[in-house]
C-alpha atoms as a PDB file:
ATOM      1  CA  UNK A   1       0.000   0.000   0.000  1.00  0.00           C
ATOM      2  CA  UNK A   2       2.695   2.458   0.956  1.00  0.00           C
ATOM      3  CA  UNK A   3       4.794   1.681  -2.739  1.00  0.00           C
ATOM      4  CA  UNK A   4       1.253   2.372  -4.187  1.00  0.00           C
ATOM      5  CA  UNK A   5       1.533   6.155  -2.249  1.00  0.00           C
ATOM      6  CA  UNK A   6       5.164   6.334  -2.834  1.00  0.00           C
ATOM      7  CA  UNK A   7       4.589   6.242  -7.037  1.00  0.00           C
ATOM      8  CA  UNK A   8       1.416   8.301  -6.810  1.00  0.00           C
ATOM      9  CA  UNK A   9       3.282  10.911  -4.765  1.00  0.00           C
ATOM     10  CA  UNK A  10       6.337  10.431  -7.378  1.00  0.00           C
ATOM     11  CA  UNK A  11       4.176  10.938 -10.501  1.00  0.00           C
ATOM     12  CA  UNK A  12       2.234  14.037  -8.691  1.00  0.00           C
ATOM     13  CA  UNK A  13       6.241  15.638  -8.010  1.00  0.00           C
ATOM     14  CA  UNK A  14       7.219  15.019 -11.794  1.00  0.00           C
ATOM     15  CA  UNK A  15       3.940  16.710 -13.629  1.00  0.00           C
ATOM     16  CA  UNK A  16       4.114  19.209 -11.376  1.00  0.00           C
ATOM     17  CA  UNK A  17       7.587  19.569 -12.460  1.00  0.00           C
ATOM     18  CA  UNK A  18       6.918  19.545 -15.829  1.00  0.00           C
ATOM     19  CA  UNK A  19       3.589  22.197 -15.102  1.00  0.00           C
ATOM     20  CA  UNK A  20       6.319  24.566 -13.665  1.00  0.00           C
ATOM     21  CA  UNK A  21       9.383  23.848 -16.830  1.00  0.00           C
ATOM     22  CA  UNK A  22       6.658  24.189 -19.189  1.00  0.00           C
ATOM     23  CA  UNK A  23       6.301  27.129 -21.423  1.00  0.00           C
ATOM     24  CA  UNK A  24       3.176  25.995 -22.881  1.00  0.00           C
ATOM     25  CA  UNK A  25       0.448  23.475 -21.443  1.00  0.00           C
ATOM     26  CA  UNK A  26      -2.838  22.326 -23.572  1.00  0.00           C
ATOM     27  CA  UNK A  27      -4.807  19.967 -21.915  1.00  0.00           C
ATOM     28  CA  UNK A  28      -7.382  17.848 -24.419  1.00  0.00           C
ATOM     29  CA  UNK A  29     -10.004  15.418 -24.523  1.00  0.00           C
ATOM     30  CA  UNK A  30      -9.327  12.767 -26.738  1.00  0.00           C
ATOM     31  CA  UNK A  31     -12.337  10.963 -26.399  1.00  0.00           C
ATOM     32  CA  UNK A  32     -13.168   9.196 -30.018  1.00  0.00           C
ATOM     33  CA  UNK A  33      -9.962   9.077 -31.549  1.00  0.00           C
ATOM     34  CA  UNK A  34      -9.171   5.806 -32.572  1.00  0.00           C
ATOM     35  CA  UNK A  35      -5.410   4.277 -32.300  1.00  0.00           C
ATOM     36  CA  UNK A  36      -4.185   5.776 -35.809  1.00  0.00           C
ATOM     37  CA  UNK A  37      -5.566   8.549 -35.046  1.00  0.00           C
ATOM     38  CA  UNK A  38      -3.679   8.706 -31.773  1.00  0.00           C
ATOM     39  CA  UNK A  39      -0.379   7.796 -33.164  1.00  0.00           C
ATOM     40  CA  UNK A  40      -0.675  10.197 -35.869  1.00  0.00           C
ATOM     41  CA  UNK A  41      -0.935  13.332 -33.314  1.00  0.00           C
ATOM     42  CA  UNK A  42       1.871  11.746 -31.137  1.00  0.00           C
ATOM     43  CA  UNK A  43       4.128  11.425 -34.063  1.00  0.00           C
ATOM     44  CA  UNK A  44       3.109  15.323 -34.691  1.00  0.00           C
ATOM     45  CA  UNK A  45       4.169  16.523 -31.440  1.00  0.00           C
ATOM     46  CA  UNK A  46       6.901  14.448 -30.958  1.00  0.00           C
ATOM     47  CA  UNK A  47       8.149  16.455 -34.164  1.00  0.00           C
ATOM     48  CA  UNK A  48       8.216  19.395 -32.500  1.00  0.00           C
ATOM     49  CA  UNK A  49       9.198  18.266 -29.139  1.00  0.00           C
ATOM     50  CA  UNK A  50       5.918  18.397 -27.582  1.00  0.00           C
ATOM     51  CA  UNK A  51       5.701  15.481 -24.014  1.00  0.00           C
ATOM     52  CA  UNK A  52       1.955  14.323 -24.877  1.00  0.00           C
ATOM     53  CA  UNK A  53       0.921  12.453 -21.924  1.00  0.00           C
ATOM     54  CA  UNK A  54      -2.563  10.571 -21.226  1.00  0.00           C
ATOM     55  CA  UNK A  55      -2.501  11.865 -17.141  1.00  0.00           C
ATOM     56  CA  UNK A  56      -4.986  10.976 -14.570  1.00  0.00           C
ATOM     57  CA  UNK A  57      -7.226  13.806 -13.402  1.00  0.00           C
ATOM     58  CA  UNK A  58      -6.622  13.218 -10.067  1.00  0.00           C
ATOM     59  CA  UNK A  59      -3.213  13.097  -9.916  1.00  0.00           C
ATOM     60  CA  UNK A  60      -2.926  16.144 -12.317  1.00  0.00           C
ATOM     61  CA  UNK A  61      -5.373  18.280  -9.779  1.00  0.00           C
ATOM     62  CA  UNK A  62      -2.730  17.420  -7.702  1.00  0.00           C
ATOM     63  CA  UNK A  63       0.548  18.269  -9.598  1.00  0.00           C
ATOM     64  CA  UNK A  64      -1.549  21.880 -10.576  1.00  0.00           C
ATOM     65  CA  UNK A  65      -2.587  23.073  -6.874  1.00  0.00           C
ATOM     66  CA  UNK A  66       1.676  21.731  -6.644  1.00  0.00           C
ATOM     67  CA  UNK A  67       2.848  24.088  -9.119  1.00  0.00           C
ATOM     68  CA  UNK A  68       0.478  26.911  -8.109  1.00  0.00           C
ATOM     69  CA  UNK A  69      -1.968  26.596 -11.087  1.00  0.00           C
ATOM     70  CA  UNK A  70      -4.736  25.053  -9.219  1.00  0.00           C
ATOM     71  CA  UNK A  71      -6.963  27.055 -11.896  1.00  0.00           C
ATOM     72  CA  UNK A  72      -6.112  24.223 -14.131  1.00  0.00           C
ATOM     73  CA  UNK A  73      -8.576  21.891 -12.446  1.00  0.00           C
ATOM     74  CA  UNK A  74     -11.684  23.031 -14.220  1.00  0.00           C
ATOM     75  CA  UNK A  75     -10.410  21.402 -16.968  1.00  0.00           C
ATOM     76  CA  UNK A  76      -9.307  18.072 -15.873  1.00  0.00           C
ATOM     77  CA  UNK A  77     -13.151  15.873 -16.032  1.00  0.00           C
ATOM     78  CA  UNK A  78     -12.880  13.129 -18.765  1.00  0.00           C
ATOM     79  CA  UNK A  79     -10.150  12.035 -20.346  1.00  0.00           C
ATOM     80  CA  UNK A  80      -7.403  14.022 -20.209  1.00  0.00           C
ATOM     81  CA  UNK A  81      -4.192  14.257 -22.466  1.00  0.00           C
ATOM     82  CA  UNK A  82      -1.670  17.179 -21.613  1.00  0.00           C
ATOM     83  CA  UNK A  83       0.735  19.142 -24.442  1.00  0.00           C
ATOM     84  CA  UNK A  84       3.741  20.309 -22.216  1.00  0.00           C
ATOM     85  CA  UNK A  85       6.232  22.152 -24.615  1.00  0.00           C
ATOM     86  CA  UNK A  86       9.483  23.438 -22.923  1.00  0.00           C
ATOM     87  CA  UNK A  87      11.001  25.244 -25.920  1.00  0.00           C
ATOM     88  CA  UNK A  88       8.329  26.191 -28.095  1.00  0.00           C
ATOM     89  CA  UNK A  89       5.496  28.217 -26.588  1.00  0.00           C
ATOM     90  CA  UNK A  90       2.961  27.627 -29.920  1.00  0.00           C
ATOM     91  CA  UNK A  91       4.214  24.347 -31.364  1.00  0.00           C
ATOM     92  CA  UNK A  92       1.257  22.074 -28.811  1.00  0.00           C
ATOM     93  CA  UNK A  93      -1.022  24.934 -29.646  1.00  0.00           C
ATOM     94  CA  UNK A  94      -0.990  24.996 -33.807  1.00  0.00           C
ATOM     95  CA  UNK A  95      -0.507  21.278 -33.454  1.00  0.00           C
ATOM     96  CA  UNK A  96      -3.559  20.269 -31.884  1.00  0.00           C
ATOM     97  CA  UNK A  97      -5.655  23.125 -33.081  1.00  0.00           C
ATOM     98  CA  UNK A  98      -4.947  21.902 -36.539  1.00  0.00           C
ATOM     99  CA  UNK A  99      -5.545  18.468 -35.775  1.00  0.00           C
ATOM    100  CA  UNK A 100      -8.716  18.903 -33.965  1.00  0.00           C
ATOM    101  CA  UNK A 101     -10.238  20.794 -36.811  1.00  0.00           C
ATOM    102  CA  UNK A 102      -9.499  17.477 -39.147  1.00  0.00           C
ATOM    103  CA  UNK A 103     -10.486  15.274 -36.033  1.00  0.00           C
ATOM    104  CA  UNK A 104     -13.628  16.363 -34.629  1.00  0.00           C
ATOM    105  CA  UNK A 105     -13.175  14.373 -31.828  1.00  0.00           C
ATOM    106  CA  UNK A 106     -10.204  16.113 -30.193  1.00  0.00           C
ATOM    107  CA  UNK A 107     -11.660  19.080 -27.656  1.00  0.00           C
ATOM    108  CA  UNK A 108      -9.420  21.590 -26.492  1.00  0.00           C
ATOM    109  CA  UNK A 109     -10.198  21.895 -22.911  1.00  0.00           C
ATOM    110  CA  UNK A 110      -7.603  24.765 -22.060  1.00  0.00           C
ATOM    111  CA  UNK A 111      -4.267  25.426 -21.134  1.00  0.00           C
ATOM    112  CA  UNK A 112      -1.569  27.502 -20.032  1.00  0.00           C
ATOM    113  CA  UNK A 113       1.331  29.870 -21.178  1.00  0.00           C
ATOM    114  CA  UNK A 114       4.143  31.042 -19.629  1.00  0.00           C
ATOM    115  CA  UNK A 115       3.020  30.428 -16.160  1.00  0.00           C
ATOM    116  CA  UNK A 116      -0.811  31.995 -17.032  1.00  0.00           C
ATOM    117  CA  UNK A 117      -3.881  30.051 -17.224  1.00  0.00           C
ATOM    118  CA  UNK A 118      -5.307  30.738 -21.024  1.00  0.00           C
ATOM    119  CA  UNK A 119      -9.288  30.046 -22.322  1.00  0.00           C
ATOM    120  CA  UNK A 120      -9.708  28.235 -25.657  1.00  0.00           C
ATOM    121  CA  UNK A 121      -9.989  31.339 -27.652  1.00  0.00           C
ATOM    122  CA  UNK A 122      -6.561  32.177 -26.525  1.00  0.00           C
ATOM    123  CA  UNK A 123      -5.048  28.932 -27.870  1.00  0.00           C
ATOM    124  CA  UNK A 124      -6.714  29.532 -31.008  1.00  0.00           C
ATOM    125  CA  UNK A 125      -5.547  32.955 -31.176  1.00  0.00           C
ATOM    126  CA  UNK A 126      -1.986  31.576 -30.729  1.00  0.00           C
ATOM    127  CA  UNK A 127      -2.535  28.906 -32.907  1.00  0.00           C
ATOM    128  CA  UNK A 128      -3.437  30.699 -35.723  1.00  0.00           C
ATOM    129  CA  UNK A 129      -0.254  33.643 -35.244  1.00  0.00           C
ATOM    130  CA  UNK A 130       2.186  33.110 -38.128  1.00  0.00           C
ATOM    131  CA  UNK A 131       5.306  30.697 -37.953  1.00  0.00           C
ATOM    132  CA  UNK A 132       8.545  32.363 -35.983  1.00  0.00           C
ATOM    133  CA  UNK A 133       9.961  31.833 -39.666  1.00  0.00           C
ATOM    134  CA  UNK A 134       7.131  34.322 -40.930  1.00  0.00           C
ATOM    135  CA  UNK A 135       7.118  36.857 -38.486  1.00  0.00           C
ATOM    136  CA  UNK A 136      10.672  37.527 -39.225  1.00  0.00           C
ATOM    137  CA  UNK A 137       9.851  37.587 -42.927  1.00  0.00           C
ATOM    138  CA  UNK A 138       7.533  39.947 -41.764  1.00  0.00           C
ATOM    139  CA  UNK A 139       9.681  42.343 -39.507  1.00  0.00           C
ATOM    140  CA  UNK A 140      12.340  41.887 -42.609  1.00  0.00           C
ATOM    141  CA  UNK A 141       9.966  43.405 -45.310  1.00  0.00           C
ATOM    142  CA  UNK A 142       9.194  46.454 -42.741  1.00  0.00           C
ATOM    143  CA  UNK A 143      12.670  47.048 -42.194  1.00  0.00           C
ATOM    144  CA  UNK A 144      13.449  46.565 -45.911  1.00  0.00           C
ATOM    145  CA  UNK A 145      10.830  48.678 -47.436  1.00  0.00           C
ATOM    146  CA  UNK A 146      12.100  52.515 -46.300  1.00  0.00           C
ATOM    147  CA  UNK A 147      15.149  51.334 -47.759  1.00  0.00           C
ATOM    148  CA  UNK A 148      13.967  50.152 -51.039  1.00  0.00           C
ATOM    149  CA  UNK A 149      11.523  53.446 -51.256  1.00  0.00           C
ATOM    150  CA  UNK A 150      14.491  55.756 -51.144  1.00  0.00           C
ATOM    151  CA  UNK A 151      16.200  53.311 -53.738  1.00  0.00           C
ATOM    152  CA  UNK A 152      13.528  53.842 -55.987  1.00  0.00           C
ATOM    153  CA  UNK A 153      13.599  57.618 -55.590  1.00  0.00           C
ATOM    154  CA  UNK A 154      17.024  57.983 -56.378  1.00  0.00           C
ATOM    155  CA  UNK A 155      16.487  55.840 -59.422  1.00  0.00           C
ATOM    156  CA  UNK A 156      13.920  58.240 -60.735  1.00  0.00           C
ATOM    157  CA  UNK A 157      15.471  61.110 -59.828  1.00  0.00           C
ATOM    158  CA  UNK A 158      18.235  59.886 -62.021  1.00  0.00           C
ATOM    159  CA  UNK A 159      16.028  58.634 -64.738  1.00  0.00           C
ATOM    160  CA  UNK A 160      15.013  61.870 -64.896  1.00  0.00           C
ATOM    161  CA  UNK A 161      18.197  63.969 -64.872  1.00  0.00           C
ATOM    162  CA  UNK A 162      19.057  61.781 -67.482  1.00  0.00           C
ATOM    163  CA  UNK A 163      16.768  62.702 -69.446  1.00  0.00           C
ATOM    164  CA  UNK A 164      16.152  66.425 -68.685  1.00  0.00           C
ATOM    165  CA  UNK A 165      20.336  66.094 -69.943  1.00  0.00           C
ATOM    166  CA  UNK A 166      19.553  63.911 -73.239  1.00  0.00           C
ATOM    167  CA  UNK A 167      16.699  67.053 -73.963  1.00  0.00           C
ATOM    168  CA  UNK A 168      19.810  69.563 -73.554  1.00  0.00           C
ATOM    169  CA  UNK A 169      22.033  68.316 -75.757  1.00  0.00           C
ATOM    170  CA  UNK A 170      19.179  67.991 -78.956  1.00  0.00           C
END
């Protein structure tokens, strides 16, 4: 009886370690997904170095009121799977969004980022921003363009006095 406590108490120390590392948390029913189905999200996240864990509730309450988060517990009824992503703080978020719009059975319960508890809407929200790759293409072009404009005032300007000094000499 006392090994059962021991493990329980060990499993509650190491989610709530991994609540607390975490940079990004989504917690999911998978209810209805079949085994391919399954595999095919683990192999997702595991591509982006996403831990995707089937936790129990209770033990997860635990681990949350641990790490301070105890607003977590609203969503842990049902099945529960947990996203924990230590690098990237939108890779679980884009993942499962995406898959849960092909896989109608997925639910995104909630989650957390950076320490704050987040509703749905705000994992959608961050699941739908652009890639890091993008936003840098994005920043690029702003920086880029002022540049380019005064490039392409010059150019006329020198078109033109080019011109104005072809006109001259006729």
């Amino acid at each position: 009886m006392s090994k059962m406590i021991e493990k329980k108490k060990q499993i509650v120390a190491e989610i709530a370690e991994k609540l607390e590392k975490s940079k990004s948390t989504i917690i999911a029913d998978y209810r209805g997904l079949n085994v391919k189905q399954m595999n095919e999200l683990r192999k997702q996240l595991r591509e982006a170095d996403v831990d995707f864990q089937v936790l129990k509730n209770t033990l997860t309450r635990r681990a949350a009121e641990k790490a301070g988060v105890s607003e977590l517990n609203e969503h842990l009824t049902g099945p529960t799977a947990v996203a924990f992503s230590y690098e990237d703080v939108v890779a679980p978020a884009k993942i499962l969004h995406g898959f849960a719009k092909e896989n109608k059975e997925l639910e995104i319960k909630g989650g957390m980022v950076e320490g704050k508890v987040v509703s749905i809407d705000e994992i959608k929200e961050l699941a739908e921003l652009p890639s890091y790759e993008g936003l840098l293409s994005m920043l690029l072009s702003v920086l880029q363009a002022p540049i380019r404009n005064f490039a392409l005032v010059v150019k006329a300007v020198a078109d033109k006095d080019g011109e104005a000094g072809e006109a001259a000499e006729a």
